[in-house]
N, C-alpha and C. Protein backbone atom coordinates (compact mmCIF):
# COMPACT_ATOMS: atom_id res chain seq x y z
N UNK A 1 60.97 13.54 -0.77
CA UNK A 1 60.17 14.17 -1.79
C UNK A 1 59.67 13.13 -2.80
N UNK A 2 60.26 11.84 -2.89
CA UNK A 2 59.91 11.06 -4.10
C UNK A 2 58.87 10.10 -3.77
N UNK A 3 59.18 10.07 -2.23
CA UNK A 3 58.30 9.00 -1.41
C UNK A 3 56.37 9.92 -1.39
N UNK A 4 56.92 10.97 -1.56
CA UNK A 4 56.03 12.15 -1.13
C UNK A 4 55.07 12.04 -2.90
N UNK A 5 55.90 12.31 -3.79
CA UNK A 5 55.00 11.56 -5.17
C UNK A 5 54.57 10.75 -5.76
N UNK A 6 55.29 9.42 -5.00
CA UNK A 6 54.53 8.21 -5.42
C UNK A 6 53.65 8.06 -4.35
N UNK A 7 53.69 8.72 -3.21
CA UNK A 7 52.32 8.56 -2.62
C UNK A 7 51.12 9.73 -3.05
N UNK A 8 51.47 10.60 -3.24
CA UNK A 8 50.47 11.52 -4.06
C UNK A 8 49.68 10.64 -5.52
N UNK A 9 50.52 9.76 -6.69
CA UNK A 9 50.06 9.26 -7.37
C UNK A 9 49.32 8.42 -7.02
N UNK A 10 49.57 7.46 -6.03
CA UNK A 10 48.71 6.20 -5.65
C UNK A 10 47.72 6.62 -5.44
N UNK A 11 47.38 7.86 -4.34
CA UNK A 11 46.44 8.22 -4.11
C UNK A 11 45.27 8.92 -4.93
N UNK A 12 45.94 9.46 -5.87
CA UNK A 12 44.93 9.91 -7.13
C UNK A 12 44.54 8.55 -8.10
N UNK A 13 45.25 7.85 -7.98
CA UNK A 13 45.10 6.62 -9.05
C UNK A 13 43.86 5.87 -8.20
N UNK A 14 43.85 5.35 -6.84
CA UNK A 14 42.75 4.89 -6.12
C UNK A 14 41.34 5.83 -6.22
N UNK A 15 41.17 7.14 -6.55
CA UNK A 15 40.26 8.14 -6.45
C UNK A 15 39.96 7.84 -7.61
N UNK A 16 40.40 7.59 -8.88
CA UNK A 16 40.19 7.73 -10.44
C UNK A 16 39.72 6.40 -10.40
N UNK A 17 40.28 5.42 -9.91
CA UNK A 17 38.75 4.06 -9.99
C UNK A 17 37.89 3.53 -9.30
N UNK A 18 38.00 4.48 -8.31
CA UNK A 18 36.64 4.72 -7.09
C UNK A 18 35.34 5.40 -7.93
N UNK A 19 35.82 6.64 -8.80
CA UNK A 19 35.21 7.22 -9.27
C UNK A 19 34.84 6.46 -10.74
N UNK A 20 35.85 5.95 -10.89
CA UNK A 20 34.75 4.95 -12.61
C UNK A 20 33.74 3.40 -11.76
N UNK A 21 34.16 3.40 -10.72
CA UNK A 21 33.27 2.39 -10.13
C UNK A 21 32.05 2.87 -9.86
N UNK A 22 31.96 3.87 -9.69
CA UNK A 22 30.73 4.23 -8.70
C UNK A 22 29.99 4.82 -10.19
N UNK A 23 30.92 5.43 -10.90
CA UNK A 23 29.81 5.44 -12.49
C UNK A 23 29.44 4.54 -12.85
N UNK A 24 29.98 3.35 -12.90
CA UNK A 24 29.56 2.00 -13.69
C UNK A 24 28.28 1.42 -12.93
N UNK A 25 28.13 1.49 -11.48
CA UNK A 25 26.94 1.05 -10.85
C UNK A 25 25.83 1.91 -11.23
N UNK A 26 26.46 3.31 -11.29
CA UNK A 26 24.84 4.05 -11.40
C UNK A 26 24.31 4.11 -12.65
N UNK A 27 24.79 4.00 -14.14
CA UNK A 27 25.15 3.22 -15.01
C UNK A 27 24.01 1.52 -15.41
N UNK A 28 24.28 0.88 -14.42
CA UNK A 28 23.77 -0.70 -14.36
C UNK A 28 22.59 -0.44 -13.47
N UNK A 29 22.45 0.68 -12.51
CA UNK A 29 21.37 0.47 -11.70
C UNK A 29 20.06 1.20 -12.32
N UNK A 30 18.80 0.21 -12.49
CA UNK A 30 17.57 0.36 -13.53
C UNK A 30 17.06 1.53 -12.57
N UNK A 31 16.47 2.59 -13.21
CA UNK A 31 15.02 3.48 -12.73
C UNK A 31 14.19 3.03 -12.11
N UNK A 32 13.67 3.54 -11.01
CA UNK A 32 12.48 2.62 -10.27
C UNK A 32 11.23 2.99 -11.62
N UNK A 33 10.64 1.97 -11.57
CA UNK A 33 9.15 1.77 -12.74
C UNK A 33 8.08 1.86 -11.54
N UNK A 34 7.42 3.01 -11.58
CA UNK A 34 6.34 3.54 -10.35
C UNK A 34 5.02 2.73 -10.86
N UNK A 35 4.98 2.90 -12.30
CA UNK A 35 3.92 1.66 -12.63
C UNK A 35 4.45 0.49 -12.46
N UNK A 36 5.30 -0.40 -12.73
CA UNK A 36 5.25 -1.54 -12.65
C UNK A 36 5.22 -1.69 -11.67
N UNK A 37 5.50 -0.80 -10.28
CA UNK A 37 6.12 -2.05 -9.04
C UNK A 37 4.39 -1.53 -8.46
N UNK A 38 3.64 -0.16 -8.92
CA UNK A 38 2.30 -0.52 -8.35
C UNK A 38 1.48 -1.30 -8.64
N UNK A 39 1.66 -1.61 -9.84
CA UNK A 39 0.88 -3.16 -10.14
C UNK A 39 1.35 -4.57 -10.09
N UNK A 40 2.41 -4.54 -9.43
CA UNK A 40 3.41 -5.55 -8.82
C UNK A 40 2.13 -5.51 -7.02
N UNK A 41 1.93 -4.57 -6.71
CA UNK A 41 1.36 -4.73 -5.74
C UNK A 41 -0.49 -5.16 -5.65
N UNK A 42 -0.82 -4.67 -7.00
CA UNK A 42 -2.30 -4.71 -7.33
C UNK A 42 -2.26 -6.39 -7.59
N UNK A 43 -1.03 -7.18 -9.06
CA UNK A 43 -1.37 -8.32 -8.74
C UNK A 43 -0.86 -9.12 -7.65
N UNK A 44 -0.21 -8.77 -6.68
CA UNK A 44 0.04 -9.93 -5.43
C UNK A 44 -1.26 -9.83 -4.46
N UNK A 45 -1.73 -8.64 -4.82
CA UNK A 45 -3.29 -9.10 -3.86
C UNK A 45 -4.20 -9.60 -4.28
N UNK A 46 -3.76 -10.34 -5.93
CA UNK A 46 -4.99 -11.29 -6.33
C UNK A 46 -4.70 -12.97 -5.62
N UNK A 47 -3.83 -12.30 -4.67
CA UNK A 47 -3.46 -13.80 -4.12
C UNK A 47 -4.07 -14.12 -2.42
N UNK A 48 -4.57 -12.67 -2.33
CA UNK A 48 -4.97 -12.81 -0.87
C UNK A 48 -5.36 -13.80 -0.20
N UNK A 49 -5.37 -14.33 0.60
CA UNK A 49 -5.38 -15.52 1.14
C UNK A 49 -6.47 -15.54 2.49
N UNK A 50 -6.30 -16.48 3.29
CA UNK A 50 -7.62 -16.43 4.58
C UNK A 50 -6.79 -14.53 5.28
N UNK A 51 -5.05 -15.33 5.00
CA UNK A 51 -4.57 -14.32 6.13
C UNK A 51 -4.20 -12.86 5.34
N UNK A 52 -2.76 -12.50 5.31
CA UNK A 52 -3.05 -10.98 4.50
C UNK A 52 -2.48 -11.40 3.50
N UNK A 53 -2.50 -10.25 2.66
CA UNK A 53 -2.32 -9.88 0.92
C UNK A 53 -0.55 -10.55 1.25
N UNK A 54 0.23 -11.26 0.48
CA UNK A 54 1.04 -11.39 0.35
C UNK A 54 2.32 -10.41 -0.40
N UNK A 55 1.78 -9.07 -0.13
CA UNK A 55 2.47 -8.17 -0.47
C UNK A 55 3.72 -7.62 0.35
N UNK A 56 5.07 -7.62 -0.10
CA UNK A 56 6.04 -7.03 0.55
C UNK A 56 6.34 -6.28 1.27
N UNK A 57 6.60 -5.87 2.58
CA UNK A 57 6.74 -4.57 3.02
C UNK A 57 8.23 -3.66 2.51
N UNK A 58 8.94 -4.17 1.72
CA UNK A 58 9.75 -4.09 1.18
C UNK A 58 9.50 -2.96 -0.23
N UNK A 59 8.16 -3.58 -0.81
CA UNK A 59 7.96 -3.29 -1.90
C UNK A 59 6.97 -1.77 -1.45
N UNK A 60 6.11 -1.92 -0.36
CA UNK A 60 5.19 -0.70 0.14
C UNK A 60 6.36 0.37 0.56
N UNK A 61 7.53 0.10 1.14
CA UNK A 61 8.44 0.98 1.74
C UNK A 61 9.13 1.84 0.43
N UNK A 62 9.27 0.84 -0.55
CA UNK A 62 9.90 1.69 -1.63
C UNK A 62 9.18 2.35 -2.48
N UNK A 63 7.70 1.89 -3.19
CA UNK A 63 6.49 2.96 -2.90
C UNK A 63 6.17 4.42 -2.43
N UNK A 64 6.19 4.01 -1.09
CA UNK A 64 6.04 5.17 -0.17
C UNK A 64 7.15 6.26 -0.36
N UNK A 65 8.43 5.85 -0.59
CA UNK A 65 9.28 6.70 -1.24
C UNK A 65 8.98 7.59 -2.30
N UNK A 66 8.47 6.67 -3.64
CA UNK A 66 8.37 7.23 -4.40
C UNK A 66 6.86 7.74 -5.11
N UNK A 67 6.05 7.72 -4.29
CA UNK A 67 5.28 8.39 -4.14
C UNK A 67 4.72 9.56 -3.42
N UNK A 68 5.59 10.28 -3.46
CA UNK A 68 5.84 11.50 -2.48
C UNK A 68 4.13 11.81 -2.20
N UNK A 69 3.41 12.23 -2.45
CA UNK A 69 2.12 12.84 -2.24
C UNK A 69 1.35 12.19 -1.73
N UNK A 70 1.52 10.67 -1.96
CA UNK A 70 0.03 9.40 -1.47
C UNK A 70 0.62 8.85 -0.59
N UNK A 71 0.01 9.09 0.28
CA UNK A 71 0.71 8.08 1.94
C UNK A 71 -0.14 6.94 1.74
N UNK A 72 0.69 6.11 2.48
CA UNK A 72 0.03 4.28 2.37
C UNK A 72 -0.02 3.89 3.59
N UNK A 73 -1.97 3.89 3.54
CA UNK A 73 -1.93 3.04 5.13
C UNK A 73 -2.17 1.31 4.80
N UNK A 74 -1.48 0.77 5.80
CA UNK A 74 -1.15 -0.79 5.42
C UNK A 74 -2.30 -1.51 5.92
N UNK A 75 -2.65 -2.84 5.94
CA UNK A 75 -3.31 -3.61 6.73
C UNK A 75 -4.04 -3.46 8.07
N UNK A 76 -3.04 -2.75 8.88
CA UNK A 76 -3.81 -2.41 9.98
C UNK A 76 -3.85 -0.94 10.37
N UNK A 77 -4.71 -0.19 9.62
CA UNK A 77 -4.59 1.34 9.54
C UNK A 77 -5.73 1.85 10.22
N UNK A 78 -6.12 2.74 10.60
CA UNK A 78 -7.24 3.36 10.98
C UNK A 78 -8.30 3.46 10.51
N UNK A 79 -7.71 4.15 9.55
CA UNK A 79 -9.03 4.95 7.86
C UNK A 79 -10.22 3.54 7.97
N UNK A 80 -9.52 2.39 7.45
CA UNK A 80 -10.82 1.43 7.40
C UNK A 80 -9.51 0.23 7.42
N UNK A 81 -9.69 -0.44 8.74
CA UNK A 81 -9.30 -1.85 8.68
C UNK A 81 -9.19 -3.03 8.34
N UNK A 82 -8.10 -4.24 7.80
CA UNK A 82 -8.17 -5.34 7.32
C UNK A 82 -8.13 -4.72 5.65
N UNK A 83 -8.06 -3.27 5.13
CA UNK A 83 -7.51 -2.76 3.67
C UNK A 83 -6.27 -2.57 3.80
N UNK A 84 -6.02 -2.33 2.41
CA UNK A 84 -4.50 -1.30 1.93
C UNK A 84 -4.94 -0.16 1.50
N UNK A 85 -4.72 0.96 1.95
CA UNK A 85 -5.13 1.97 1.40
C UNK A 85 -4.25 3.21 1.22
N UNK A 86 -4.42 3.90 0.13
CA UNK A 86 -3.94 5.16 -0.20
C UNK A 86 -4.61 6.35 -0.20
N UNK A 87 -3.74 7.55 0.48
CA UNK A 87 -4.31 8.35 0.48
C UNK A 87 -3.92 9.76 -0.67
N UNK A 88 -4.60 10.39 -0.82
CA UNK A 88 -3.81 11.95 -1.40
C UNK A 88 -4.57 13.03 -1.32
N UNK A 89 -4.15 14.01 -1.95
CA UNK A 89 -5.43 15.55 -1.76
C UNK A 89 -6.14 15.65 -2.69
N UNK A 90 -5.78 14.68 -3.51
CA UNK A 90 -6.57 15.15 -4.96
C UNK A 90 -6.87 13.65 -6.05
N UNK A 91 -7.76 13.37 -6.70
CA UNK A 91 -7.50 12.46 -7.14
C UNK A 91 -6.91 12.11 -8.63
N UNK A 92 -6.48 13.24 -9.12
CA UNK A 92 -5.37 13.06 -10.05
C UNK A 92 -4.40 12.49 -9.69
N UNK A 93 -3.94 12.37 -8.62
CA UNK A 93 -2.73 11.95 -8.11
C UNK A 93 -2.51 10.37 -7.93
N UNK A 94 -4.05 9.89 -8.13
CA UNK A 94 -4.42 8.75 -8.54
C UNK A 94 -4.20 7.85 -10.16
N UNK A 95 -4.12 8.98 -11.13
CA UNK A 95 -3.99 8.55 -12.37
C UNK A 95 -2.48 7.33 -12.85
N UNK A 96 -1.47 7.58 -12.31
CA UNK A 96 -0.98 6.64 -12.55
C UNK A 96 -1.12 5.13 -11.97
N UNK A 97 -2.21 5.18 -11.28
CA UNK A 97 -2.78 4.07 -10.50
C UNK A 97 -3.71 3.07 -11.58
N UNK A 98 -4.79 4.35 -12.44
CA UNK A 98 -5.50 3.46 -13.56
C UNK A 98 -4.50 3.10 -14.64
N UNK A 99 -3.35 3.55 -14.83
CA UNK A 99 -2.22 2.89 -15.76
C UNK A 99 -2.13 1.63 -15.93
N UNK A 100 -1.86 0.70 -14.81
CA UNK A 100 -1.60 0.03 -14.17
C UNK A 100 -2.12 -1.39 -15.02
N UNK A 101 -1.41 -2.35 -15.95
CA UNK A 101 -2.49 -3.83 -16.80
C UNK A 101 -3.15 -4.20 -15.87
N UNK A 102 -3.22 -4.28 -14.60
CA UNK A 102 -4.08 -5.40 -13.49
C UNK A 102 -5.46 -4.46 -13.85
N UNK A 103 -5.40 -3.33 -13.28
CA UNK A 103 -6.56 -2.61 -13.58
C UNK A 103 -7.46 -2.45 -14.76
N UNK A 104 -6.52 -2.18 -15.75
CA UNK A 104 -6.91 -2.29 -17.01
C UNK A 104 -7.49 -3.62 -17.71
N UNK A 105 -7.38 -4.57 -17.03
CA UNK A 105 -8.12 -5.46 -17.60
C UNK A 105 -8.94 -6.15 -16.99
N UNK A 106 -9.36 -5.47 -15.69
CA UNK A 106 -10.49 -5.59 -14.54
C UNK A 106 -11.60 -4.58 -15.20
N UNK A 107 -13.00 -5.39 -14.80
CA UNK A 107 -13.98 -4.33 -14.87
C UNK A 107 -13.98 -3.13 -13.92
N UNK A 108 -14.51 -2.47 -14.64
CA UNK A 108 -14.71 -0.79 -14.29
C UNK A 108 -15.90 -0.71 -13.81
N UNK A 109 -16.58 0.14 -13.26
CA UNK A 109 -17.73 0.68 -12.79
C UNK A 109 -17.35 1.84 -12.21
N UNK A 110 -18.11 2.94 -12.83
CA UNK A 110 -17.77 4.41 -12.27
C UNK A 110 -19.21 5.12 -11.91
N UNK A 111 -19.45 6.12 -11.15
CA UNK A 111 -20.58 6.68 -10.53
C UNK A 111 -19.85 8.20 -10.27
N UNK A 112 -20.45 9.19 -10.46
CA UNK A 112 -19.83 10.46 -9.83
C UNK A 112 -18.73 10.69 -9.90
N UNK A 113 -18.72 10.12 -8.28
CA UNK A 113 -16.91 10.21 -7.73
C UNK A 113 -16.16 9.04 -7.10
N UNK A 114 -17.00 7.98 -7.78
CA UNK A 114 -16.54 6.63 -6.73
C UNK A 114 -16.42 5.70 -8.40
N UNK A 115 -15.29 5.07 -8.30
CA UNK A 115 -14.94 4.24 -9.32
C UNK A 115 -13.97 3.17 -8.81
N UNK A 116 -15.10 2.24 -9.05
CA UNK A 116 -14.83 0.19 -8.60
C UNK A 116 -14.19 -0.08 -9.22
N UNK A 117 -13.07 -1.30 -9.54
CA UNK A 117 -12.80 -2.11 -10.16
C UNK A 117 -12.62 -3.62 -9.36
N UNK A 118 -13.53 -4.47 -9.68
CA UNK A 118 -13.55 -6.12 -9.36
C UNK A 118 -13.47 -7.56 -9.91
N UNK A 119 -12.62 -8.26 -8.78
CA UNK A 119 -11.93 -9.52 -9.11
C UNK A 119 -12.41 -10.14 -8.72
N UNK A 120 -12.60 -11.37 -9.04
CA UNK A 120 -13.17 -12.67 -8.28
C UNK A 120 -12.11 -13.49 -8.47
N UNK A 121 -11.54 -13.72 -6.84
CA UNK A 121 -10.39 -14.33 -6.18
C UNK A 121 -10.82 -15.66 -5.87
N UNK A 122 -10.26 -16.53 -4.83
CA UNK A 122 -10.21 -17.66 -4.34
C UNK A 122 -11.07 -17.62 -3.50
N UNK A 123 -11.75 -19.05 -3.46
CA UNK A 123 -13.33 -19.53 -2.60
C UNK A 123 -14.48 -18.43 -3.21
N UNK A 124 -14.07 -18.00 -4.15
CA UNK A 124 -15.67 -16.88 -4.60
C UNK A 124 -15.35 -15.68 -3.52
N UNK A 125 -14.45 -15.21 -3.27
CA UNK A 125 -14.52 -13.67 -2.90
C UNK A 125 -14.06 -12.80 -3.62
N UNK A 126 -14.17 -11.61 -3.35
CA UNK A 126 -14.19 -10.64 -4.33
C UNK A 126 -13.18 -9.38 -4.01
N UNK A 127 -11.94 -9.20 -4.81
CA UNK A 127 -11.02 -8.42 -4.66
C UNK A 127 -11.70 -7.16 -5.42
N UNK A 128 -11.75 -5.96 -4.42
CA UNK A 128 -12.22 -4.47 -4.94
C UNK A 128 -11.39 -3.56 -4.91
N UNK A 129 -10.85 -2.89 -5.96
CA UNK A 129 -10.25 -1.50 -5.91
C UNK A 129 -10.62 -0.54 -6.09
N UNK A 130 -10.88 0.08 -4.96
CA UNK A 130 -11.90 1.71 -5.30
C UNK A 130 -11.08 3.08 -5.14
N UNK A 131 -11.66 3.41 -5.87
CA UNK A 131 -11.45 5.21 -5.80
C UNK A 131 -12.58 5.84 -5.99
N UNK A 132 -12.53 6.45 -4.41
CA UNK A 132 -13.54 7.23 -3.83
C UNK A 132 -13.02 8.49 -2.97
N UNK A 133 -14.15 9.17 -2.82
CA UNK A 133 -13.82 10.84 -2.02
C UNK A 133 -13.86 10.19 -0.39
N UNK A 134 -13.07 10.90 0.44
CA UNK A 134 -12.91 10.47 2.19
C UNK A 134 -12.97 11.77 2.67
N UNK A 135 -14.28 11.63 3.85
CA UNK A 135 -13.92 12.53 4.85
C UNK A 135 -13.27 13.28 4.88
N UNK A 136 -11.85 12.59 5.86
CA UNK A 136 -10.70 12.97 6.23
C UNK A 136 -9.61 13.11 5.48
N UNK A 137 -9.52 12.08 4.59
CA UNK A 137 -7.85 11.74 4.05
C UNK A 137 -7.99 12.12 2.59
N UNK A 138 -9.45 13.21 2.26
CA UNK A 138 -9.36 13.67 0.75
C UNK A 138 -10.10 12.90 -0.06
N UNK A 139 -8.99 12.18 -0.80
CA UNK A 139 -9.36 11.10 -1.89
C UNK A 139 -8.22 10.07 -1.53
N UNK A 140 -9.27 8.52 -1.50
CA UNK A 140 -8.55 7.32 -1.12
C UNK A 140 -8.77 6.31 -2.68
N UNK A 141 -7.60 5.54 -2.32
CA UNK A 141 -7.44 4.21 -3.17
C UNK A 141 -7.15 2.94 -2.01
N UNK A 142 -8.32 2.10 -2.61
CA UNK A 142 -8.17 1.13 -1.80
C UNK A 142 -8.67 0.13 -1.84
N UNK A 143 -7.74 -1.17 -1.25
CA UNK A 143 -7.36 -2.43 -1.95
C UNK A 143 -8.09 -3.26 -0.71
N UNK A 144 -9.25 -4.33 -0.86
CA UNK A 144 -10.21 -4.61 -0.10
C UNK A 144 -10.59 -6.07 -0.62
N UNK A 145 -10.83 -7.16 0.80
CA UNK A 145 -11.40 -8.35 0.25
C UNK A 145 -12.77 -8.48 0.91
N UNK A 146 -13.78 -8.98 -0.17
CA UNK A 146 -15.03 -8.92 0.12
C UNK A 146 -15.61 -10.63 -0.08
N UNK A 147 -16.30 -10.78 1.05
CA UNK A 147 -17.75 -11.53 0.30
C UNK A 147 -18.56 -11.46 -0.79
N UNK A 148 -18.81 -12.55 -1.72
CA UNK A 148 -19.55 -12.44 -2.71
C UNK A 148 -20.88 -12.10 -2.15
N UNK A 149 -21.46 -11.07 -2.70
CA UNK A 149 -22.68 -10.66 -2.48
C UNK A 149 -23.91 -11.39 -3.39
């Protein structure tokens, strides 16, 4: 019987700092920032290069998480190839996208329903982020390297 309570105690004593451990991490572990890490992705594609955007798939995967509503087609997607693009049903769903300092301190150009914003990247090409109405996929956002025109 005694063997029987000091093993009953041990065992509650291991549960009681399992349980302040696992508070203390969740505790120390930061909120994902849905703006910062999307403009974590807006400026790594001011780095685009001959080859692709040097953007994480790491960073699109955890995104895609937390963007429940906007699916992300990558680099080699259908919709329109050699982009990054986002999709949703609506383009409010877009608004925390113009949040974003990269954007905000890119020129604007708006028309209707189509609203540019452009960079001039490396060798004179031109990084475009548009939001525009699609066909198919609703309303898209999407991250594009161009020739200077």
């Amino acid at each position: 019987m005694r063997w029987l309570k000091k093993g009953t105690l041990f065992f509650l004593s291991i549960l009681f700092f399992l349980s302040c451990k696992q508070n203390q991490d969740s505790q120390n572990s930061k909120p994902f920032d849905i703006v910062q890490n999307i403009d974590s992705v807006f400026s790594l594609a001011h780095e685009w290069s001959e080859e692709t955007p040097p953007i994480p798939n790491q960073l699109l995967d955890s995104l895609a998480i937390h963007l429940d509503s906007i699916k992300i087609h990558r680099l080699k997607n259908s919709p329109e190839p050699n982009t990054i693009t986002f999709s949703a049903d609506s383009k409010s769903q877009f608004n925390v996208f113009e949040k974003t300092p990269t954007l905000k301190g890119l020129n604007k150009v708006s028309y209707d329903s189509y609203t540019v914003w452009r960079s001039v990247i490396q060798n004179k090409e031109i990084l475009e982020f548009s939001l525009q109405p699609h066909p198919t996929l609703f309303w898209t956002f999407t991250i594009r390297k161009r020739s200077q025109e």
